[in-house]
C-alpha atoms as a PDB file:
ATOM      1  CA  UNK A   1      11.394  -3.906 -78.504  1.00  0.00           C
ATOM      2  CA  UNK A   2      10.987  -4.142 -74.454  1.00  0.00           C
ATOM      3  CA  UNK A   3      13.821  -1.273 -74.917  1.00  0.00           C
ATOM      4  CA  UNK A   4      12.135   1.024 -76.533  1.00  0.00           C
ATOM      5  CA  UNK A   5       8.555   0.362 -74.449  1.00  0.00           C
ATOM      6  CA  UNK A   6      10.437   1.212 -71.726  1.00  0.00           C
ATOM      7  CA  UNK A   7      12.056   4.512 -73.247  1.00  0.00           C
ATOM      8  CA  UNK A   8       8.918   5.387 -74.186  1.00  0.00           C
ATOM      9  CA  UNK A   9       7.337   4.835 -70.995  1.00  0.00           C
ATOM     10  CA  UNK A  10       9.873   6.675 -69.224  1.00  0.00           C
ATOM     11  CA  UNK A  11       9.570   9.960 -71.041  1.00  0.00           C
ATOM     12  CA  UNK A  12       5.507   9.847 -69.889  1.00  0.00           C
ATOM     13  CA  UNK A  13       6.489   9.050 -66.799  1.00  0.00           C
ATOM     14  CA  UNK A  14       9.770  11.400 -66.555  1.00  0.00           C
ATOM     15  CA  UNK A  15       8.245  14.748 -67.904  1.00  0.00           C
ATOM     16  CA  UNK A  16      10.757  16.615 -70.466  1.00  0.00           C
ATOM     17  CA  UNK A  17      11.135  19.829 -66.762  1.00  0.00           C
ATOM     18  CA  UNK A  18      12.615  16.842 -65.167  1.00  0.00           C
ATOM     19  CA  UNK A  19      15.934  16.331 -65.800  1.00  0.00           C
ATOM     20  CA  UNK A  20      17.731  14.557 -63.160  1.00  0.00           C
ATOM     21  CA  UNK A  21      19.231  11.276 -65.947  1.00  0.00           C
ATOM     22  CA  UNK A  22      20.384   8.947 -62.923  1.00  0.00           C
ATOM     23  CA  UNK A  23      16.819   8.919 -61.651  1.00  0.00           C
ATOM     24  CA  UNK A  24      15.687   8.745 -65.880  1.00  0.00           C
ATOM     25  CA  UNK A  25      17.997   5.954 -66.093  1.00  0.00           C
ATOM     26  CA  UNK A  26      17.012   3.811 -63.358  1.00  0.00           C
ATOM     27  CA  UNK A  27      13.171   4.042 -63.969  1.00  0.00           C
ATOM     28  CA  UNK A  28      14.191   2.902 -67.519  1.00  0.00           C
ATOM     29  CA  UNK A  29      16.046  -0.026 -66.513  1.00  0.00           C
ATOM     30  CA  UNK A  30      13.560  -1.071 -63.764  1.00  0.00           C
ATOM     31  CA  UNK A  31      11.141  -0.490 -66.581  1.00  0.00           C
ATOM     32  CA  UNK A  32      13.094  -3.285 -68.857  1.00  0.00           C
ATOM     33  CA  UNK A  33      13.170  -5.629 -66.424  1.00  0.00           C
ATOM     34  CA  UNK A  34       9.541  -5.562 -65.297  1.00  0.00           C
ATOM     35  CA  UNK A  35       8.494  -5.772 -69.002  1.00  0.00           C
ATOM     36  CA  UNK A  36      10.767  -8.371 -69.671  1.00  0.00           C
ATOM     37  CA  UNK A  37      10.711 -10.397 -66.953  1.00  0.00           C
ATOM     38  CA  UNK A  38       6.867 -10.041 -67.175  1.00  0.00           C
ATOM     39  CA  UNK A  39       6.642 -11.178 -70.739  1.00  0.00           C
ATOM     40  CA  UNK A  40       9.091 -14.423 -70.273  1.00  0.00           C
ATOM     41  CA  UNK A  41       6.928 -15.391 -67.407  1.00  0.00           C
ATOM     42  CA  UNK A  42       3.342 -15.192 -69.082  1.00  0.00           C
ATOM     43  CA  UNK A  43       5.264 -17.158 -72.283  1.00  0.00           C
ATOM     44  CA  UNK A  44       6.775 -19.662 -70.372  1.00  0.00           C
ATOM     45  CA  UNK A  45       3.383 -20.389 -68.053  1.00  0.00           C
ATOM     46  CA  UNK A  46       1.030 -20.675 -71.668  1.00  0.00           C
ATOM     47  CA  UNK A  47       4.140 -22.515 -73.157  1.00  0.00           C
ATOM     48  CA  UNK A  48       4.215 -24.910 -70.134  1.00  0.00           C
ATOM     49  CA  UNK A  49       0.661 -25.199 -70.355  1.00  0.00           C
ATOM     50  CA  UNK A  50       0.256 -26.379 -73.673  1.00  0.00           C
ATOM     51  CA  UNK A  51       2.915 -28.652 -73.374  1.00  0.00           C
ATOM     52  CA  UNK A  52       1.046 -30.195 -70.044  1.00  0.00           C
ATOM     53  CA  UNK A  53       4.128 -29.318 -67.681  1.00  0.00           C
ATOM     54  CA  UNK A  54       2.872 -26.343 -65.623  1.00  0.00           C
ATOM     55  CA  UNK A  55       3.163 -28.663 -62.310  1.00  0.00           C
ATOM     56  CA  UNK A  56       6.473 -29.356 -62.922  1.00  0.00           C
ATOM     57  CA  UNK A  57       7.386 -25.924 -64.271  1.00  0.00           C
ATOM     58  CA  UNK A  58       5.740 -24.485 -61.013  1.00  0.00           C
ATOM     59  CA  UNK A  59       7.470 -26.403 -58.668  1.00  0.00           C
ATOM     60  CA  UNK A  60      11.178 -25.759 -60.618  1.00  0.00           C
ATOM     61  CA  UNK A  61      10.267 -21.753 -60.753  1.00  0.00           C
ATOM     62  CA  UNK A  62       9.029 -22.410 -56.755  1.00  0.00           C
ATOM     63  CA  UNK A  63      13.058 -23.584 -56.411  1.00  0.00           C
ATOM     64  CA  UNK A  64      14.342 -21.415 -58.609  1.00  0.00           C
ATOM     65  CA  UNK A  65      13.207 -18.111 -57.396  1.00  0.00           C
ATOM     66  CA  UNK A  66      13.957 -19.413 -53.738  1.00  0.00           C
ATOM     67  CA  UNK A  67      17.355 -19.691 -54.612  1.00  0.00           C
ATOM     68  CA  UNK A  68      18.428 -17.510 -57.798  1.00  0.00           C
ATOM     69  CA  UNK A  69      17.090 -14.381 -56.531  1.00  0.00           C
ATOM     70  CA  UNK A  70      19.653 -14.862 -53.846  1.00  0.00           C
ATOM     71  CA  UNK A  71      22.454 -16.787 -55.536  1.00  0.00           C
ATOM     72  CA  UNK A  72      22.304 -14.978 -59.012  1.00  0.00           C
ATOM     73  CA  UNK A  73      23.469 -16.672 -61.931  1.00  0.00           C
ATOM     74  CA  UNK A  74      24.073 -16.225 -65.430  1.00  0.00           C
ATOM     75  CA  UNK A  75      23.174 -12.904 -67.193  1.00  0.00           C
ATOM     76  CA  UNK A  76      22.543 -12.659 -71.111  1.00  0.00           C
ATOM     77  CA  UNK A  77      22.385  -9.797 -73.620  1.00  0.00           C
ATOM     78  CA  UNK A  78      19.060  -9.500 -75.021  1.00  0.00           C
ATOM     79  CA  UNK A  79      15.508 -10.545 -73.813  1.00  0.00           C
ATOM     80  CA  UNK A  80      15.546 -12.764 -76.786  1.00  0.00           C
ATOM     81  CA  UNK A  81      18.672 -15.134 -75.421  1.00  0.00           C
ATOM     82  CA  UNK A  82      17.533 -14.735 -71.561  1.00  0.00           C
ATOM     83  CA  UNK A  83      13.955 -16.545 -72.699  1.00  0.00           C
ATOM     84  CA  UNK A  84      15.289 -19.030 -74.917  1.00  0.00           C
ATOM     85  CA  UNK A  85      18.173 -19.890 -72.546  1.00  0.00           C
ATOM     86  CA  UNK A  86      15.280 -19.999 -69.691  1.00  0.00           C
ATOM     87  CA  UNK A  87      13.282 -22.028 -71.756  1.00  0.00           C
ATOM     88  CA  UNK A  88      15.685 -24.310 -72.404  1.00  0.00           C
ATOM     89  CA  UNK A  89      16.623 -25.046 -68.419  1.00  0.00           C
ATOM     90  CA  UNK A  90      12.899 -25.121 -67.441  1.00  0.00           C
ATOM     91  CA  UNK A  91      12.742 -27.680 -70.565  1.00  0.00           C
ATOM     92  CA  UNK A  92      15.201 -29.757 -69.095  1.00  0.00           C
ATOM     93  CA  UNK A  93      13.928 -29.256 -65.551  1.00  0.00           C
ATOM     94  CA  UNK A  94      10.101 -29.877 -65.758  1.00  0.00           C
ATOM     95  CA  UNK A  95       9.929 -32.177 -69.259  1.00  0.00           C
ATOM     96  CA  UNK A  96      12.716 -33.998 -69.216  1.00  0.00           C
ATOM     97  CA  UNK A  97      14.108 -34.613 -65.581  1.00  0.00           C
ATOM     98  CA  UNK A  98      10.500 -35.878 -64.640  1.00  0.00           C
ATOM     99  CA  UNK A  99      11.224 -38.594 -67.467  1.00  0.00           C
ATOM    100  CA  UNK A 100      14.587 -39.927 -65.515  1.00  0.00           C
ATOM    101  CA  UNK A 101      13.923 -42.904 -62.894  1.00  0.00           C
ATOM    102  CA  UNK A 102      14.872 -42.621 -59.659  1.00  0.00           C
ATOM    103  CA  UNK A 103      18.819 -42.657 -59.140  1.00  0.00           C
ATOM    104  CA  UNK A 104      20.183 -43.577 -55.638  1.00  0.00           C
ATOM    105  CA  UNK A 105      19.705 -41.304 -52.656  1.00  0.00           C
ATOM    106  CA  UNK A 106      23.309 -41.246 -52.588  1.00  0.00           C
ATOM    107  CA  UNK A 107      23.233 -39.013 -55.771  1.00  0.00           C
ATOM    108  CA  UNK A 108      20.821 -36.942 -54.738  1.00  0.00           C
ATOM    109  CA  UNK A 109      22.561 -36.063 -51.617  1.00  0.00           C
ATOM    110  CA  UNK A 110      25.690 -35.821 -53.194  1.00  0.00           C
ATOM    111  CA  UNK A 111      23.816 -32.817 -55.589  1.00  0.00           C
ATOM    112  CA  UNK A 112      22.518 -31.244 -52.797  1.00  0.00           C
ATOM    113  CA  UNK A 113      25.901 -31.271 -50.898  1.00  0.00           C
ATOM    114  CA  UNK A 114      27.874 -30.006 -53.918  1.00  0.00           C
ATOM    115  CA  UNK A 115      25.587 -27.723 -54.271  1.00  0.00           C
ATOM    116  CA  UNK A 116      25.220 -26.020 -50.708  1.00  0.00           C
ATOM    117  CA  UNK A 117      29.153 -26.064 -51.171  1.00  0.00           C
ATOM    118  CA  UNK A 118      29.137 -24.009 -54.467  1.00  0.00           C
ATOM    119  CA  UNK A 119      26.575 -21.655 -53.223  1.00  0.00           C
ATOM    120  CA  UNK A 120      28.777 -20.804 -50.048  1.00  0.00           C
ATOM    121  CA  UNK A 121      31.923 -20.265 -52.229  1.00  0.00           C
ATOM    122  CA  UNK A 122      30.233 -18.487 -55.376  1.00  0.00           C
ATOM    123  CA  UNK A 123      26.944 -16.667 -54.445  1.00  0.00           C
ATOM    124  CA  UNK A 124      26.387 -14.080 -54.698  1.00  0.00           C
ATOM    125  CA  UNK A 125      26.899 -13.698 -58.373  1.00  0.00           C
ATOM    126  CA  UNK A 126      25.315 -10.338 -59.051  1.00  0.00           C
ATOM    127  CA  UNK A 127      24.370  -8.210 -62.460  1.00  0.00           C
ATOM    128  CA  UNK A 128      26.695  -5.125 -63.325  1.00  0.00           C
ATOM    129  CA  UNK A 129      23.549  -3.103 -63.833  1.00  0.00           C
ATOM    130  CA  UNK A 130      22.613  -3.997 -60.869  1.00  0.00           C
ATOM    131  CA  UNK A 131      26.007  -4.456 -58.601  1.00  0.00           C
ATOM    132  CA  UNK A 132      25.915  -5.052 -54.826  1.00  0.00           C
ATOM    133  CA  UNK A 133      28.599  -3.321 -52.948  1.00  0.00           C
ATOM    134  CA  UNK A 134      27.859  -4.015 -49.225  1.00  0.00           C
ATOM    135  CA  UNK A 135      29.498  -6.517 -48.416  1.00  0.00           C
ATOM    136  CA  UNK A 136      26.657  -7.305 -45.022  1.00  0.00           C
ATOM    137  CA  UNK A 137      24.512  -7.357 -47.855  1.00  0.00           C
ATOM    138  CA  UNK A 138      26.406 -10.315 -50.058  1.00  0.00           C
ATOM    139  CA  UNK A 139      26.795 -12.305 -47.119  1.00  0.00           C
ATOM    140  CA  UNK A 140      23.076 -12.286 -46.251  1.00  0.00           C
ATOM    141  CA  UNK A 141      22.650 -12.865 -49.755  1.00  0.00           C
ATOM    142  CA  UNK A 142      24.927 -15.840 -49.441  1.00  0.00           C
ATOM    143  CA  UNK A 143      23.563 -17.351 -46.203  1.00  0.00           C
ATOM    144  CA  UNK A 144      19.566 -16.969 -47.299  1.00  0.00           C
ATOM    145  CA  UNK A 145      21.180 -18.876 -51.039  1.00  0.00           C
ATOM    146  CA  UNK A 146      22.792 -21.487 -48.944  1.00  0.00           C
ATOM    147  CA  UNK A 147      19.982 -21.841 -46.756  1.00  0.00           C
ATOM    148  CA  UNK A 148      17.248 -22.708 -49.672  1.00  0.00           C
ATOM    149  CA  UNK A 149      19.385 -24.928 -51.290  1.00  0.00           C
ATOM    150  CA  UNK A 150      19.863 -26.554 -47.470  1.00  0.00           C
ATOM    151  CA  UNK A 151      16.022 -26.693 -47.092  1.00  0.00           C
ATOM    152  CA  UNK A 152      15.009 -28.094 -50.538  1.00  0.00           C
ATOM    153  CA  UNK A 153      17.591 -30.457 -50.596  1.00  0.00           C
ATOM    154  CA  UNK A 154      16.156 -31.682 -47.157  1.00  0.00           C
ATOM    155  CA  UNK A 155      12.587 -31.597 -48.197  1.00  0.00           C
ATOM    156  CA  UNK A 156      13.693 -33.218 -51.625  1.00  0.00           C
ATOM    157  CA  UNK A 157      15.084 -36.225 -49.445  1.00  0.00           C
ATOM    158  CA  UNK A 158      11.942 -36.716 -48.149  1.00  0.00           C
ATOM    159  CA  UNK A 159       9.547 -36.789 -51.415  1.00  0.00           C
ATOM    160  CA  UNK A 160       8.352 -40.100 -52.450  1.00  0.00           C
ATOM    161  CA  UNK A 161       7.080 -39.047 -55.889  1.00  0.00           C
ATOM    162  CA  UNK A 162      10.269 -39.892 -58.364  1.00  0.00           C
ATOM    163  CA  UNK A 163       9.281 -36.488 -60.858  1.00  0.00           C
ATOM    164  CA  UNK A 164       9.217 -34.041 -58.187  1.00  0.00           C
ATOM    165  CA  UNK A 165      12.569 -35.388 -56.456  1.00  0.00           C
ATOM    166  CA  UNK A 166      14.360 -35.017 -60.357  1.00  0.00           C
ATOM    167  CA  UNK A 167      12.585 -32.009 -61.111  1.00  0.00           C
ATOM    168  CA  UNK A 168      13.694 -30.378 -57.914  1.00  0.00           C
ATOM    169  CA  UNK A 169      17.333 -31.502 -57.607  1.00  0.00           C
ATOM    170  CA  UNK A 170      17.904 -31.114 -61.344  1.00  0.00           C
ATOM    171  CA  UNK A 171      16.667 -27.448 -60.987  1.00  0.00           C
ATOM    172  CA  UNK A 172      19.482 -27.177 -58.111  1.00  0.00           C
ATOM    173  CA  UNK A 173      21.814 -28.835 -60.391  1.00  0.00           C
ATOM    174  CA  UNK A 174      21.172 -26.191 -63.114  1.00  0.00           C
ATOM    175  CA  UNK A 175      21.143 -23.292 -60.973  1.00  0.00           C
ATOM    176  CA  UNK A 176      24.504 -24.186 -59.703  1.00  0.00           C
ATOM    177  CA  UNK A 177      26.459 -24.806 -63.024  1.00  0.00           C
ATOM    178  CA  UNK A 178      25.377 -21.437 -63.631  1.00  0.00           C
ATOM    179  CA  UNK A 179      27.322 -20.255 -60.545  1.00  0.00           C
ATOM    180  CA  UNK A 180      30.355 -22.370 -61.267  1.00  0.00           C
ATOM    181  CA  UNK A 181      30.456 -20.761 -65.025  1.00  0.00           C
ATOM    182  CA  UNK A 182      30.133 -17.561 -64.559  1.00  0.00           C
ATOM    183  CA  UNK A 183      32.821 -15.103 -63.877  1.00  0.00           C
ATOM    184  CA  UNK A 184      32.136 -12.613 -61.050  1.00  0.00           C
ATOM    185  CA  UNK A 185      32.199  -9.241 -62.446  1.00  0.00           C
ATOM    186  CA  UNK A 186      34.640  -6.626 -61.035  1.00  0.00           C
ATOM    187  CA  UNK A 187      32.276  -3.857 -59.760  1.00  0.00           C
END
């Protein structure tokens, strides 16, 4: 459905005298992801909402956008399987982490150490649609990745409040896996 909004948006956009397809094809897939990526943010902010979760939602997407925009992680087929999949981790991040009681520091550091660790051997992990070649450009990738998951591990150390510490460092956590899992693609 976002598809074919986006198809049709590009043909009012791309009149039928211009004919360069490259250019066509890129407005239509920065078209997709703008309408999708708009859509599975206004459900998952009403969803969150209803469910009385939006502060810990807010603060996981806060992490999560520090860090995956960077990093990169897993990529699905289908709008359908990226919101339910996205659901799912911010389910587990901002309902259910908040629920856990405080583990040992040792733990937490032991996340965030992993974690910096995986980040410098596996980001960036980027989309074929959307490949980066340069390799100046990966490692700054790599070093801004590694230095979020440095700095919220840090501040993370420092919070008192039990459900922000597991919300954070299990939104790390999940991030991460996602690194370790996927395969990088050959570009």
């Amino acid at each position: 459905m976002i598809d074919k909004l986006a198809l049709q948006l590009t043909s009012l956009i791309c009149t039928e005298a211009y004919n360069n397809v490259k250019d066509r094809a890129r407005i239509q897939y920065g078209l997709s992801v703008i309408l999708g990526e708009g859509f599975k943010i206004v459900f998952l902010i009403l969803f969150f909402n209803i469910i009385h979760s939006q502060k810990y939602f807010y603060f996981s997407l806060l992490i999560l956008l520090s860090t995956r925009v960077f990093a990169g992680g897993v990529h699905l087929k289908g709008n359908l399987n990226c919101l339910l999949v996205t659901t799912l981790i911010f389910i587990c991040t901002s309902v259910l982490a908040p629920l856990v009681p405080r583990l040992p520091t040792v733990y937490y550091s032991l996340i965030g150490i992993v974690s910096f660790a995986i980040v410098l051997i596996r980001a960036p992990i980027c989309s074929v649609r959307r490949p980066i070649k340069d390799n100046k450009k990966k490692l700054h990738y790599k070093f801004i990745a590694a230095l979020s998951v440095a700095l919220w591990t840090i501040i993370l150390l420092f919070l008192d409040n039990t459900q922000y510490v597991n919300c954070g460092f299990s939104t790390i956590l999940l991030q991460n896996v996602q690194l370790v899992m996927v395969k990088k693609p050959k570009l």
